[in-house]
C-alpha atoms as a PDB file:
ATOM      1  CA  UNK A   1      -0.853 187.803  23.987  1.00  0.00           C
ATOM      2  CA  UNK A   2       2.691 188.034  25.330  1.00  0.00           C
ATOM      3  CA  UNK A   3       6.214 186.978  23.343  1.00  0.00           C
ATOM      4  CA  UNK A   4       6.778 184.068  25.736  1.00  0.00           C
ATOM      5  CA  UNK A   5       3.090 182.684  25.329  1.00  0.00           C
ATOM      6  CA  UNK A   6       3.601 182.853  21.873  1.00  0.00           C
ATOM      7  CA  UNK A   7       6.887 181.345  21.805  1.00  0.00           C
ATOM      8  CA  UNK A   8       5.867 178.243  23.547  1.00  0.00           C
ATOM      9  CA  UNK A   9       3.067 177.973  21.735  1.00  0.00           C
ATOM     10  CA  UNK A  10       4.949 177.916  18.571  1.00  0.00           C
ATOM     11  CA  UNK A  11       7.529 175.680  20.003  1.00  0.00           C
ATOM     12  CA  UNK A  12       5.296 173.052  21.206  1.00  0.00           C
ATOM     13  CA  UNK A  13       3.457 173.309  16.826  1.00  0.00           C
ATOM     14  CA  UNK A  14       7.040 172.701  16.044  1.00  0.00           C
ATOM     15  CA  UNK A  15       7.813 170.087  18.023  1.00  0.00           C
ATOM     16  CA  UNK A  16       4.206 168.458  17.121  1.00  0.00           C
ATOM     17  CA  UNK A  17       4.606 168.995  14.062  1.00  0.00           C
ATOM     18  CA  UNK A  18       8.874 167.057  13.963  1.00  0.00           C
ATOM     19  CA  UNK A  19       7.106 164.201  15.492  1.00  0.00           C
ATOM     20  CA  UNK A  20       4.524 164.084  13.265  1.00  0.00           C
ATOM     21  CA  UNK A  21       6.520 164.048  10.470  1.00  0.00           C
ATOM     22  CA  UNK A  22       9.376 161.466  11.888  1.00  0.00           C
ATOM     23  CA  UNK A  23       6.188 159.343  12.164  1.00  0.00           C
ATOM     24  CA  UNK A  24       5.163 159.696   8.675  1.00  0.00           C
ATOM     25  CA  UNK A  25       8.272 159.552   7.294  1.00  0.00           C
ATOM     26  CA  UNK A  26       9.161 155.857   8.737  1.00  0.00           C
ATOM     27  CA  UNK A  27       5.771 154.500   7.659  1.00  0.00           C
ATOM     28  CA  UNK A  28       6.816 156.016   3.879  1.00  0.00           C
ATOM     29  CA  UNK A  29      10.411 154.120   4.493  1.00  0.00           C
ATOM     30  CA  UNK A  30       8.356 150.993   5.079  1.00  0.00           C
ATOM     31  CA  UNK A  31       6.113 151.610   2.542  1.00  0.00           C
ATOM     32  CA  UNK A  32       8.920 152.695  -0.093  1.00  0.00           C
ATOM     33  CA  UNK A  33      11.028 149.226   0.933  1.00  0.00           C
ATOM     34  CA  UNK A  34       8.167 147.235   0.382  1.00  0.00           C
ATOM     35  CA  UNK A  35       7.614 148.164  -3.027  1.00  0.00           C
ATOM     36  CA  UNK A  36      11.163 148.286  -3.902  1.00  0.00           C
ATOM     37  CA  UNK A  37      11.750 144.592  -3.099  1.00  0.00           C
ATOM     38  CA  UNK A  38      13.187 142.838  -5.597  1.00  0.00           C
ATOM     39  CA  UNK A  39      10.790 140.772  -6.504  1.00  0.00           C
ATOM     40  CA  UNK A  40       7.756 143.698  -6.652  1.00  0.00           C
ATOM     41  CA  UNK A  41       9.893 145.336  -9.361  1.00  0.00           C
ATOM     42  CA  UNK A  42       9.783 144.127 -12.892  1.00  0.00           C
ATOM     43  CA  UNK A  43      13.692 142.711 -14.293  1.00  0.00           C
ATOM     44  CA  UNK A  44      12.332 142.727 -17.760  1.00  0.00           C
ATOM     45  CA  UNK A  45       9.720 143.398 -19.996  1.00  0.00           C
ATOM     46  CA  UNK A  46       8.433 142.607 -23.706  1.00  0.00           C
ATOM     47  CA  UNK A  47       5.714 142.999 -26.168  1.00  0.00           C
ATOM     48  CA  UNK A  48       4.677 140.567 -28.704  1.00  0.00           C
ATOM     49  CA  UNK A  49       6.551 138.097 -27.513  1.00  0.00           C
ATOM     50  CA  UNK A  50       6.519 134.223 -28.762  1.00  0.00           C
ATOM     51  CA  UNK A  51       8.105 131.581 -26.760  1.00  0.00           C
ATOM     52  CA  UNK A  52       8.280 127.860 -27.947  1.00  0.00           C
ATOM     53  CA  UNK A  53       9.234 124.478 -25.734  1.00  0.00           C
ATOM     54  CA  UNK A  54      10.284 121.712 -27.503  1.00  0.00           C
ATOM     55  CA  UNK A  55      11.372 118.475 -26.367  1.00  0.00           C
ATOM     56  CA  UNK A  56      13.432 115.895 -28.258  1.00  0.00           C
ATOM     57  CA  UNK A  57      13.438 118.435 -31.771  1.00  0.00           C
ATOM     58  CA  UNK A  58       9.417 118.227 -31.547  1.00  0.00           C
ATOM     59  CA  UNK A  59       7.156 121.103 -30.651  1.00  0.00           C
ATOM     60  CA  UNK A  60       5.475 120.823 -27.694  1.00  0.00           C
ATOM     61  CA  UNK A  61       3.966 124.242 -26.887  1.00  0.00           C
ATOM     62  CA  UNK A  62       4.181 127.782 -28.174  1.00  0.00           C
ATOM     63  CA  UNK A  63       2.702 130.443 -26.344  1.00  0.00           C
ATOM     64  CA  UNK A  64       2.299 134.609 -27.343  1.00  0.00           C
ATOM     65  CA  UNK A  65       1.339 137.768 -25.657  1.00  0.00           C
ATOM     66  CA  UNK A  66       1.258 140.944 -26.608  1.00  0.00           C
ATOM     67  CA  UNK A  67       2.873 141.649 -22.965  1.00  0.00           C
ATOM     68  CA  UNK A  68       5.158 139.799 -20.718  1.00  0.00           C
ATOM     69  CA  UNK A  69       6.753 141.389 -17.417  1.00  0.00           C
ATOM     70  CA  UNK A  70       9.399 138.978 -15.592  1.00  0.00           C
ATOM     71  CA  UNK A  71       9.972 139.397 -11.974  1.00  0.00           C
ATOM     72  CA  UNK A  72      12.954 138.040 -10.331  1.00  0.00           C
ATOM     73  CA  UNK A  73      13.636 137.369  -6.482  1.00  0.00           C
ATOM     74  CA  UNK A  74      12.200 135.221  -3.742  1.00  0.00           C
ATOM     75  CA  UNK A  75       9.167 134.183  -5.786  1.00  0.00           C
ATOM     76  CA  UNK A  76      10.690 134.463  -9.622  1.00  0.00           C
ATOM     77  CA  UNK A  77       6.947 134.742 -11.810  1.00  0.00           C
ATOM     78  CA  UNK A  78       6.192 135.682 -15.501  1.00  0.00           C
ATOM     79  CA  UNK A  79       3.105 137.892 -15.949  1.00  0.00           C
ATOM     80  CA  UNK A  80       0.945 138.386 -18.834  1.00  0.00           C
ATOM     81  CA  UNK A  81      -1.222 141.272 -17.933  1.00  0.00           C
ATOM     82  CA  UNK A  82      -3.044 141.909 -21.258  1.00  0.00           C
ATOM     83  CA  UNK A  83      -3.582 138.151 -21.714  1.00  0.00           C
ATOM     84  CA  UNK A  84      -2.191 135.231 -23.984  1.00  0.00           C
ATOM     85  CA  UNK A  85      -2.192 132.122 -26.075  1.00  0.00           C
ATOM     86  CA  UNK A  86      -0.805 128.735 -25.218  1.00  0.00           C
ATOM     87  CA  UNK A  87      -0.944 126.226 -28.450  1.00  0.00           C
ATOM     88  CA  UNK A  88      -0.039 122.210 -27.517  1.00  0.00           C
ATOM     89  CA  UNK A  89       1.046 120.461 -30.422  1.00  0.00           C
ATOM     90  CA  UNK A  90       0.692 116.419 -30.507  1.00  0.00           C
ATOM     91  CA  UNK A  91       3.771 114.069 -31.542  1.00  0.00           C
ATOM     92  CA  UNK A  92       2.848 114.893 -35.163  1.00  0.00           C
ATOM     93  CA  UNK A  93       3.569 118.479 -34.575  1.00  0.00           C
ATOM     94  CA  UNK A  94       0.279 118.838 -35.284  1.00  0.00           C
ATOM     95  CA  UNK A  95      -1.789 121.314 -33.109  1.00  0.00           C
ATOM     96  CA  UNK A  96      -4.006 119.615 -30.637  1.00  0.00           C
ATOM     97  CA  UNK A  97      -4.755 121.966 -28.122  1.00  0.00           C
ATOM     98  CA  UNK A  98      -5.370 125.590 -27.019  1.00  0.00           C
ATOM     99  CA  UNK A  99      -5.417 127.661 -24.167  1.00  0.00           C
ATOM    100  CA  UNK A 100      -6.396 131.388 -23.555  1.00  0.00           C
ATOM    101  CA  UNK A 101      -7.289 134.156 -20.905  1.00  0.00           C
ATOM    102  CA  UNK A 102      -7.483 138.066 -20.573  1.00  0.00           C
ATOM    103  CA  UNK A 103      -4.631 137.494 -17.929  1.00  0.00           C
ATOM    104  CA  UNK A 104      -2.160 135.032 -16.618  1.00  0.00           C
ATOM    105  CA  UNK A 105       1.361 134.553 -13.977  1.00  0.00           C
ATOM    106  CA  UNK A 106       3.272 131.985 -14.592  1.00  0.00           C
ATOM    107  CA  UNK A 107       5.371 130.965 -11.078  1.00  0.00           C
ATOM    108  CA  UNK A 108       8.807 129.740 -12.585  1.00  0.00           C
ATOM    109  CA  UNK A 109       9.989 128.105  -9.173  1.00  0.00           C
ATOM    110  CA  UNK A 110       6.272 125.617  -9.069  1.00  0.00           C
ATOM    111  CA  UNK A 111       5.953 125.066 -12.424  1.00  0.00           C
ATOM    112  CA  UNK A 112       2.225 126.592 -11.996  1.00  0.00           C
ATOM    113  CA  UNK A 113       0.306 128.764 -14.414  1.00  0.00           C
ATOM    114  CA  UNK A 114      -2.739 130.920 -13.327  1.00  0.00           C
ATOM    115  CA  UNK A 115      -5.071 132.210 -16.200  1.00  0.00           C
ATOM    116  CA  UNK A 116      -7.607 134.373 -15.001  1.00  0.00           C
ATOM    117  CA  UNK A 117     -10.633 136.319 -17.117  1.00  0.00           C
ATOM    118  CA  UNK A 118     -12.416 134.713 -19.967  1.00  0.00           C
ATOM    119  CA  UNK A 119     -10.397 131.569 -20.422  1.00  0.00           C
ATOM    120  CA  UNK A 120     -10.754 129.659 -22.811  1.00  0.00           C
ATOM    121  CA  UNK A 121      -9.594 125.299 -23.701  1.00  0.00           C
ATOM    122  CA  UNK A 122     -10.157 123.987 -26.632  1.00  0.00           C
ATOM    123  CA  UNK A 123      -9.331 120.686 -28.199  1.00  0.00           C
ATOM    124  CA  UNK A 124      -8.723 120.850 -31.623  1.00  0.00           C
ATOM    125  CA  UNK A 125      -9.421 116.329 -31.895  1.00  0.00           C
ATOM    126  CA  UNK A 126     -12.335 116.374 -29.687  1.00  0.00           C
ATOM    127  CA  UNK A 127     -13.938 119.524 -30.803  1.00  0.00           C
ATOM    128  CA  UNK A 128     -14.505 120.417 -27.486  1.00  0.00           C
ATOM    129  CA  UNK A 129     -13.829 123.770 -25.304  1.00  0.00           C
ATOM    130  CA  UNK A 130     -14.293 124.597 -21.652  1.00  0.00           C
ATOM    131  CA  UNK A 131     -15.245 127.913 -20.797  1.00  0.00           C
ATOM    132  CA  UNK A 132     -14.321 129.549 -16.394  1.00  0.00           C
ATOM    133  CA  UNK A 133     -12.778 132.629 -15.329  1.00  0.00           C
ATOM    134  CA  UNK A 134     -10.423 131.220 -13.648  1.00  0.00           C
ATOM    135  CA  UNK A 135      -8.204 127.739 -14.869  1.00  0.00           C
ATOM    136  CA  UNK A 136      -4.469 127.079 -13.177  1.00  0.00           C
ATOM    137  CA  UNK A 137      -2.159 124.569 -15.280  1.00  0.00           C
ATOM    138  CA  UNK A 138       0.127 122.487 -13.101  1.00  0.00           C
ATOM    139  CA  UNK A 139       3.490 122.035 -15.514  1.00  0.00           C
ATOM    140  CA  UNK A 140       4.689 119.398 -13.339  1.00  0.00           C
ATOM    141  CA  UNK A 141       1.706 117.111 -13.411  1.00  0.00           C
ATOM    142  CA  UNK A 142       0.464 118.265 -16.887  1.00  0.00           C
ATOM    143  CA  UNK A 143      -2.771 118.813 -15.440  1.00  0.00           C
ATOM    144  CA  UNK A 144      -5.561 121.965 -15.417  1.00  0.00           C
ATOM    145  CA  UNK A 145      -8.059 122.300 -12.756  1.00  0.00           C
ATOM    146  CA  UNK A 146      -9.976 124.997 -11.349  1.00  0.00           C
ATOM    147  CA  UNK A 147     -12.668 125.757  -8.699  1.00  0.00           C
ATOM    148  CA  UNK A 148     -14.636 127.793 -10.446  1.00  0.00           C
ATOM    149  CA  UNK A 149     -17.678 127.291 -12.708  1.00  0.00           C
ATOM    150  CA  UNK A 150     -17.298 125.481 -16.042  1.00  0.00           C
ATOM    151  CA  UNK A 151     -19.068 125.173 -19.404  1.00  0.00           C
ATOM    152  CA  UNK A 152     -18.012 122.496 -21.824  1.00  0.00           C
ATOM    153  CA  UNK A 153     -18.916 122.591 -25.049  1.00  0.00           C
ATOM    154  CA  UNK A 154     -18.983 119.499 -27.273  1.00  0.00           C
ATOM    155  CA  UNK A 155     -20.522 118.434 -30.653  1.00  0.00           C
ATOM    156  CA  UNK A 156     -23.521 117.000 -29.346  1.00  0.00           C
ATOM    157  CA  UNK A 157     -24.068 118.314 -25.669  1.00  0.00           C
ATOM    158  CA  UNK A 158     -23.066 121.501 -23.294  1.00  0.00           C
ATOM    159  CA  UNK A 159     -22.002 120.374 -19.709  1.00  0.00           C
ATOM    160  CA  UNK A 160     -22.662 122.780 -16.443  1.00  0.00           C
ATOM    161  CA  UNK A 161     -20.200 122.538 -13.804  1.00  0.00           C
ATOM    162  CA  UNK A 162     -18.590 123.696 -10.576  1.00  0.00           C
ATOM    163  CA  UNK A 163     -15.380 122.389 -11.126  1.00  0.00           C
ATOM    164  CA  UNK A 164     -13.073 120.557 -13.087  1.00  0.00           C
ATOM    165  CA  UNK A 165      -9.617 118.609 -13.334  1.00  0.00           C
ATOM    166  CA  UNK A 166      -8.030 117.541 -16.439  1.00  0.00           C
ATOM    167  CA  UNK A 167      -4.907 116.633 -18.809  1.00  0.00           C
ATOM    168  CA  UNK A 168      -3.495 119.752 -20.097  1.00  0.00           C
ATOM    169  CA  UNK A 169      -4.576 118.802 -23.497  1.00  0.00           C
ATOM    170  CA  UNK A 170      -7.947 118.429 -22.386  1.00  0.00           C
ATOM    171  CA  UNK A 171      -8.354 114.933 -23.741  1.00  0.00           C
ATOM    172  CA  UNK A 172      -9.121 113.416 -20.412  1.00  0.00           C
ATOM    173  CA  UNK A 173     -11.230 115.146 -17.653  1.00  0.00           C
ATOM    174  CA  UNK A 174     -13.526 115.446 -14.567  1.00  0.00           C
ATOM    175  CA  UNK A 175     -16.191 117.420 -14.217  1.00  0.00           C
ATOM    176  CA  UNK A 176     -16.988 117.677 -10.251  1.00  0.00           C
ATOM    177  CA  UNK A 177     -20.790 118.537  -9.417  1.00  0.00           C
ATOM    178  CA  UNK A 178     -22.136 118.530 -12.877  1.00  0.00           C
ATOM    179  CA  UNK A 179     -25.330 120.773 -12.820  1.00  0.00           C
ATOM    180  CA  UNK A 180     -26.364 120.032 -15.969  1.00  0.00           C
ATOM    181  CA  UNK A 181     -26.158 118.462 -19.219  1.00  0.00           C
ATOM    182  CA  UNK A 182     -28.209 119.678 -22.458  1.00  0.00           C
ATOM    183  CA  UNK A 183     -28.263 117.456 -25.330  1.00  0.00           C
ATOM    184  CA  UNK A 184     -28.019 119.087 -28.692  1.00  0.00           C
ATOM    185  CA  UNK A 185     -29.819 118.048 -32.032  1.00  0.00           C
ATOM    186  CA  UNK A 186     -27.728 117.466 -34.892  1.00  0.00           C
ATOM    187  CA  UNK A 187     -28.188 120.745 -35.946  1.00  0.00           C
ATOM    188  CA  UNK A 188     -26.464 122.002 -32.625  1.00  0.00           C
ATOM    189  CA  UNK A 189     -29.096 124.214 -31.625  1.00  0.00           C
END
């Protein structure tokens, strides 16, 4: 093999090579700007965190986590990645309703809560609780729906269905597509 062989063959690897890496380098740029956005990156963080709204001097809601990340940008959002607790308390103070899940984002800007994994409504007057994976709690409206599958739970009967819409304290709902409805004894089976 002669020098001038080998020379352009080790030019052209090098050039290859530069291009190669210009290439990779400004899909890395776009990759490292997109997770550097402002509002991928966490602003704050807390652990066991408590947070109460009142209105008027009266207690309206307290909710805890053992984890809360804030993001702040375009799309400003709370998450609660190791799950949490939202208590509604009635205009005794008294506690008349409770919501929880393995995991929830709460979009400051909508007003709209998303509780995800093993949630969990219960009504403290009614006795009742509504069991989906997946529930999303409209601030605004004071409403909860969700498209998934539900299981309500009452003293005397358990209700199957695919959906449901409600009042956030769960006083007042619709089940959509009931499947079914068992009846329990008085000894609630």
């Amino acid at each position: 093999m002669n020098k001038l062989n080998f020379i352009n063959k080790s030019l052209f690897a090098a050039t290859f090579y530069l291009i190669f890496m210009m290439y990779s380098c400004e899909n890395s740029i776009t990759v490292v700007k997109e997770v550097t956005r402002a509002d991928t990156l966490e602003s704050q963080s807390a652990k066991d965190i408590v947070f109460i709204r009142s209105e008027e001097g009266n207690v309206k809601i307290r909710l805890k986590a053992p984890v809360m990340k804030r993001f702040e940008g375009k799309d400003n959002h709370i998450e609660f990645p190791e799950g949490f607790e939202a208590i509604f308390y009635d205009s005794l103070n008294q506690q008349s309703s409770r919501i929880t899940a393995e995991y929830g984002i709460n979009y400051e800007n909508t007003k709209l809560m998303v509780a995800r994994n093993a949630v969990v409504v219960e009504n403290f007057k009614t006795l009742e609780k509504l069991n989906t994976e997946s529930l999303f709690w409209d601030q605004k409206k004071k409403t909860i729906y969700t498209r998934a599958f539900v299981k309500i739970t009452s003293p005397d009967k358990v209700i199957f269905g695919d959906s449901l819409t409600a009042t956030e304290g769960f006083d007042r709902r619709t089940i959509h597509n009931v499947r079914a409805t068992i009846e329990l004894d008085e000894k609630g089976l």
